[in-house]
C-alpha atoms as a PDB file:
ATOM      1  CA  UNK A   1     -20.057  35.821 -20.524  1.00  0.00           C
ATOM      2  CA  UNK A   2     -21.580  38.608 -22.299  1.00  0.00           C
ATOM      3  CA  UNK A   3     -23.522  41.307 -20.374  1.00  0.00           C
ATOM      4  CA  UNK A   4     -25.541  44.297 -22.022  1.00  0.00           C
ATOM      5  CA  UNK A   5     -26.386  47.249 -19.363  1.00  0.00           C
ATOM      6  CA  UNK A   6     -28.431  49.842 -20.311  1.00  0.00           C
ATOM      7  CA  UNK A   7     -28.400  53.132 -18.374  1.00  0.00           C
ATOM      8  CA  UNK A   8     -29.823  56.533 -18.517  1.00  0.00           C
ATOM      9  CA  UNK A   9     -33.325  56.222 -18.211  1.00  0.00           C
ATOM     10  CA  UNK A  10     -35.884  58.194 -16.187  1.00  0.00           C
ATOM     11  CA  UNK A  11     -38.807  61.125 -15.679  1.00  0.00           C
ATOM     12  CA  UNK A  12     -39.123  63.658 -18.485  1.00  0.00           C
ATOM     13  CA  UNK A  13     -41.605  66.274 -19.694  1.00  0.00           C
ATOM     14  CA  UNK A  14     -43.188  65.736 -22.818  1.00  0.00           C
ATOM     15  CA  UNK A  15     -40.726  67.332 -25.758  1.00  0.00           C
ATOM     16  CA  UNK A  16     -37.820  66.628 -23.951  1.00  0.00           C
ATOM     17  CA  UNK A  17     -34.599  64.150 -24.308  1.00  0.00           C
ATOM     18  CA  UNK A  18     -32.923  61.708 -22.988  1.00  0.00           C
ATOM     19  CA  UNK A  19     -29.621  59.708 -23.852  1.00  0.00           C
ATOM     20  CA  UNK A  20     -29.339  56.090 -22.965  1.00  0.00           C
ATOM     21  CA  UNK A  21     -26.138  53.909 -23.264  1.00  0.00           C
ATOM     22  CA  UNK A  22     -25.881  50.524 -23.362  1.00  0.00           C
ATOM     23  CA  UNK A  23     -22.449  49.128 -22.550  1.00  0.00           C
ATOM     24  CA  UNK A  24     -21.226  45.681 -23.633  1.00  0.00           C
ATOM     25  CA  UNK A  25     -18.895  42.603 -22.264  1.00  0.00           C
ATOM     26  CA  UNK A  26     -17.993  39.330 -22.993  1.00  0.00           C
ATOM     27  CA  UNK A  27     -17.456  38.897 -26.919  1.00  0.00           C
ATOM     28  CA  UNK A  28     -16.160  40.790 -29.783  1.00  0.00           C
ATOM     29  CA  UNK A  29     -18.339  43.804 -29.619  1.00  0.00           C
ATOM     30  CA  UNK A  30     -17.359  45.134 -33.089  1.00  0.00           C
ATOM     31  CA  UNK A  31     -18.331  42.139 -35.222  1.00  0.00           C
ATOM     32  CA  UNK A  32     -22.561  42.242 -34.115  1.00  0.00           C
ATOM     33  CA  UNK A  33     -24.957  44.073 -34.502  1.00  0.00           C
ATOM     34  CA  UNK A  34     -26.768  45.894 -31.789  1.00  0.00           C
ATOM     35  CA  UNK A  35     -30.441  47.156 -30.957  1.00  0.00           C
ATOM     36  CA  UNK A  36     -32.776  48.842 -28.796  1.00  0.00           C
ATOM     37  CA  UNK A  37     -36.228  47.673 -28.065  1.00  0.00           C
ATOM     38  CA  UNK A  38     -38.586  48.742 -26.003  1.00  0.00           C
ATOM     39  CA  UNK A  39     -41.918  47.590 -23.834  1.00  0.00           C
ATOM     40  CA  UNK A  40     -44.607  49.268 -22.459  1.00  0.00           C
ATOM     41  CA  UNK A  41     -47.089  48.324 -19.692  1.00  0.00           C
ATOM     42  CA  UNK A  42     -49.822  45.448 -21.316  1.00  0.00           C
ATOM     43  CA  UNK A  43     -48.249  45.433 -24.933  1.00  0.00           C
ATOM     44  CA  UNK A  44     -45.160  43.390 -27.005  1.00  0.00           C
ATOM     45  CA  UNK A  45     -41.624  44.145 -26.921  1.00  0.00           C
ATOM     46  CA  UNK A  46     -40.813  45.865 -30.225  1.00  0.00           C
ATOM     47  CA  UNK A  47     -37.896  47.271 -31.897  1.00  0.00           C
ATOM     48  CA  UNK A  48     -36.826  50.474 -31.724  1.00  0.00           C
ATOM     49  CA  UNK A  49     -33.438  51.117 -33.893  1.00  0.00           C
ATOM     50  CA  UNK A  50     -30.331  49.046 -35.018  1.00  0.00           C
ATOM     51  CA  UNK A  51     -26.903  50.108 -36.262  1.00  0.00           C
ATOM     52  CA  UNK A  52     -25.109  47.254 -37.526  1.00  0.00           C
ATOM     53  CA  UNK A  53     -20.840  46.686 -37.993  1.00  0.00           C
ATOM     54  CA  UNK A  54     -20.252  49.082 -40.296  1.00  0.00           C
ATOM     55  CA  UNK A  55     -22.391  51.893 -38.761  1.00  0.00           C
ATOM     56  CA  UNK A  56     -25.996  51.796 -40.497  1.00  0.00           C
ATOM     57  CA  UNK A  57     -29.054  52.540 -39.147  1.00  0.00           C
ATOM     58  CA  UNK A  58     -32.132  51.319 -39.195  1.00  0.00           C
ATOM     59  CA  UNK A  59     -35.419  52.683 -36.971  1.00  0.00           C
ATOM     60  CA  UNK A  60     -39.061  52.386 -36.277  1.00  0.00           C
ATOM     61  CA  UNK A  61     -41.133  54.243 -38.125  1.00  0.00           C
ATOM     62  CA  UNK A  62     -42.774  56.370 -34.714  1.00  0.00           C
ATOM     63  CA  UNK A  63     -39.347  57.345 -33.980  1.00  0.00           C
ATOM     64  CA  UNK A  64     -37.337  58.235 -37.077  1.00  0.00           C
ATOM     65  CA  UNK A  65     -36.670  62.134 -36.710  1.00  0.00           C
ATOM     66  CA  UNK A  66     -36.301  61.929 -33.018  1.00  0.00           C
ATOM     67  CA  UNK A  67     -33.863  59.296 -32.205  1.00  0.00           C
ATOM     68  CA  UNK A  68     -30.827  58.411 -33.208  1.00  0.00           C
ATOM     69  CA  UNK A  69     -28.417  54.729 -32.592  1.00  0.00           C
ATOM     70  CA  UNK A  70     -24.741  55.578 -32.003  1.00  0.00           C
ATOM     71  CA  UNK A  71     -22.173  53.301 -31.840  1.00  0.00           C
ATOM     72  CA  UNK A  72     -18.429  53.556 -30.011  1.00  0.00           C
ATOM     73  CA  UNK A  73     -16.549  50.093 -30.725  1.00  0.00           C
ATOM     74  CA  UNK A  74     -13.672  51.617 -28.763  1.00  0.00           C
ATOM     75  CA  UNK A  75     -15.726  51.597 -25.753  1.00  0.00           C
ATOM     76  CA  UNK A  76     -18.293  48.784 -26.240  1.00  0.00           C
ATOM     77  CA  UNK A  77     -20.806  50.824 -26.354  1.00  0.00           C
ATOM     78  CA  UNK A  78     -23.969  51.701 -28.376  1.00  0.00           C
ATOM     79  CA  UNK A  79     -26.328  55.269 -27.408  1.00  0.00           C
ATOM     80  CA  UNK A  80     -29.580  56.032 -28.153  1.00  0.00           C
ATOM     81  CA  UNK A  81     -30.340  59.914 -28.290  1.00  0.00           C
ATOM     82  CA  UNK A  82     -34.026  60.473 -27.737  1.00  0.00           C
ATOM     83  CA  UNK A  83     -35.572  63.943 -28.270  1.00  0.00           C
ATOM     84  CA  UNK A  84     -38.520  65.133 -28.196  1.00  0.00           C
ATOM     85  CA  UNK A  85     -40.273  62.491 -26.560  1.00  0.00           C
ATOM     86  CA  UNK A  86     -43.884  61.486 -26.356  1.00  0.00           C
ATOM     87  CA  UNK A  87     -45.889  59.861 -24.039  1.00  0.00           C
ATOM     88  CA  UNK A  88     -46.227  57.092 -26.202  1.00  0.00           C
ATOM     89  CA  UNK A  89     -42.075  56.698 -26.051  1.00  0.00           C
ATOM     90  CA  UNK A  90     -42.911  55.566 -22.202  1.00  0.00           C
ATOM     91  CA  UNK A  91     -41.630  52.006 -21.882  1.00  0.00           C
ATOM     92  CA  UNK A  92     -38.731  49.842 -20.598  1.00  0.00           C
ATOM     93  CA  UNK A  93     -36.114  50.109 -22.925  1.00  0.00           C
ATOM     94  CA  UNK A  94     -33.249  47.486 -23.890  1.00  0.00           C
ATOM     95  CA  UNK A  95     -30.465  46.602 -25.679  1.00  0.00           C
ATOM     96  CA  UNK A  96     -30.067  43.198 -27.401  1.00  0.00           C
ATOM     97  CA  UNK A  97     -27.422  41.439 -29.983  1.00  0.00           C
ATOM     98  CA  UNK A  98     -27.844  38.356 -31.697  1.00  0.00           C
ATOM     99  CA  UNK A  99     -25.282  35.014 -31.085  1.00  0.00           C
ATOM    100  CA  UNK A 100     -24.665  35.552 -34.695  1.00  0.00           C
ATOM    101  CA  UNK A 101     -25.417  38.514 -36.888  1.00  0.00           C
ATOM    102  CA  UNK A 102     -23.791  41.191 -37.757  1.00  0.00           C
ATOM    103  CA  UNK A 103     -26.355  43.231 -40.248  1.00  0.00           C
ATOM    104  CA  UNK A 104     -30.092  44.992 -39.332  1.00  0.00           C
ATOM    105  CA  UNK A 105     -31.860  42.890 -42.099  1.00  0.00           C
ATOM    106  CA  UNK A 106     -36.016  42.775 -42.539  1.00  0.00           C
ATOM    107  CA  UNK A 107     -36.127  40.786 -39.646  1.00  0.00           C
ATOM    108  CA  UNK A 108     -33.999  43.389 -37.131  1.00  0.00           C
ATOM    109  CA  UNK A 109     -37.664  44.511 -35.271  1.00  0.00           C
ATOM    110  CA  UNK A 110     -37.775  40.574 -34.584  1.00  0.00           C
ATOM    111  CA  UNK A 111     -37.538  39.877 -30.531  1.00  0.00           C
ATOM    112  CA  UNK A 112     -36.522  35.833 -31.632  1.00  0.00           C
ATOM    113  CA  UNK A 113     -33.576  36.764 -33.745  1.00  0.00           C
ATOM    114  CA  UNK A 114     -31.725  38.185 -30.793  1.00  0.00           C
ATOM    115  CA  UNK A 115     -29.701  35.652 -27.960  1.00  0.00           C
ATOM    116  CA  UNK A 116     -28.701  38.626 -25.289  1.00  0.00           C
ATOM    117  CA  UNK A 117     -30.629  40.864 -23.374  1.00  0.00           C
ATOM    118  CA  UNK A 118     -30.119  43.527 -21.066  1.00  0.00           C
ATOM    119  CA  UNK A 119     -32.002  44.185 -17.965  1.00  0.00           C
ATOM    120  CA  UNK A 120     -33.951  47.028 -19.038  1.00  0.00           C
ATOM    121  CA  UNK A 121     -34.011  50.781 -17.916  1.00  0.00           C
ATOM    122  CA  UNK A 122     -37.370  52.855 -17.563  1.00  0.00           C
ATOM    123  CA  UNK A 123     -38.145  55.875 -19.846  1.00  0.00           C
ATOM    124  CA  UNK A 124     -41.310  57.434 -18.234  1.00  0.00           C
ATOM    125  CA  UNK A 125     -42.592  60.717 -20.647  1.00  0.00           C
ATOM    126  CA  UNK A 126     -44.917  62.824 -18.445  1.00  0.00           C
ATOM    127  CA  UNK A 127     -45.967  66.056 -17.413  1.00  0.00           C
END
């Protein structure tokens, strides 16, 4: 079945970085796209960036500058290197791909147009 797992989350200072992963089973990795999201305490998941089959990128507008989607089809997996980060970057952050879909249209920020989830991993920006 497929399975998303996000890792490398955790406790940073203001203007700092982190690099999450999130690593992918269970169907032809390649052929979807794949994006990050992200939910903080009392507010709506929202998107966060997308890099679709052949590579493009697409991001939020708070973030553009400061993060960037990677993806590794040899190894299933898709990064997201976040630097310098903002309190406002606090939030649970996941990965998602859609049951079909293999391009970050207008509606890639869109929480319905995506089938699998991963479990989450915490980003927490503070001094």
């Amino acid at each position: 079945q497929v399975q998303l797992v996000e890792s490398g989350g955790g406790l940073v200072q203001p203007g700092g970085s982190l690099r999450l992963s999130c690593k992918a089973s269970g169907f032809t990795f390649e052929y979807y796209r794949i994006a990050w999201f992200r939910q903080a305490p009392g507010k709506e998941r929202e998107g966060v960036s997308c890099t679709d089959v052949d590579g493009r990128t697409r991001y939020e507008d708070s973030v553009k500058g400061r993060f960037t989607i990677t993806r590794d089809n040899a190894r299933n997996t898709v990064s997201l290197q976040m630097n310098t980060l903002k309190s406002e970057d606090t939030a649970v952050y996941y990965c998602a791909t859609p049951e079909t879909g293999a391009y970050c249209g207008a509606k890639w920020v869109d929480v319905d147009e995506y089938d699998y989830w991963g479990q989450g991993t915490q980003v927490t920006v503070s001094l």
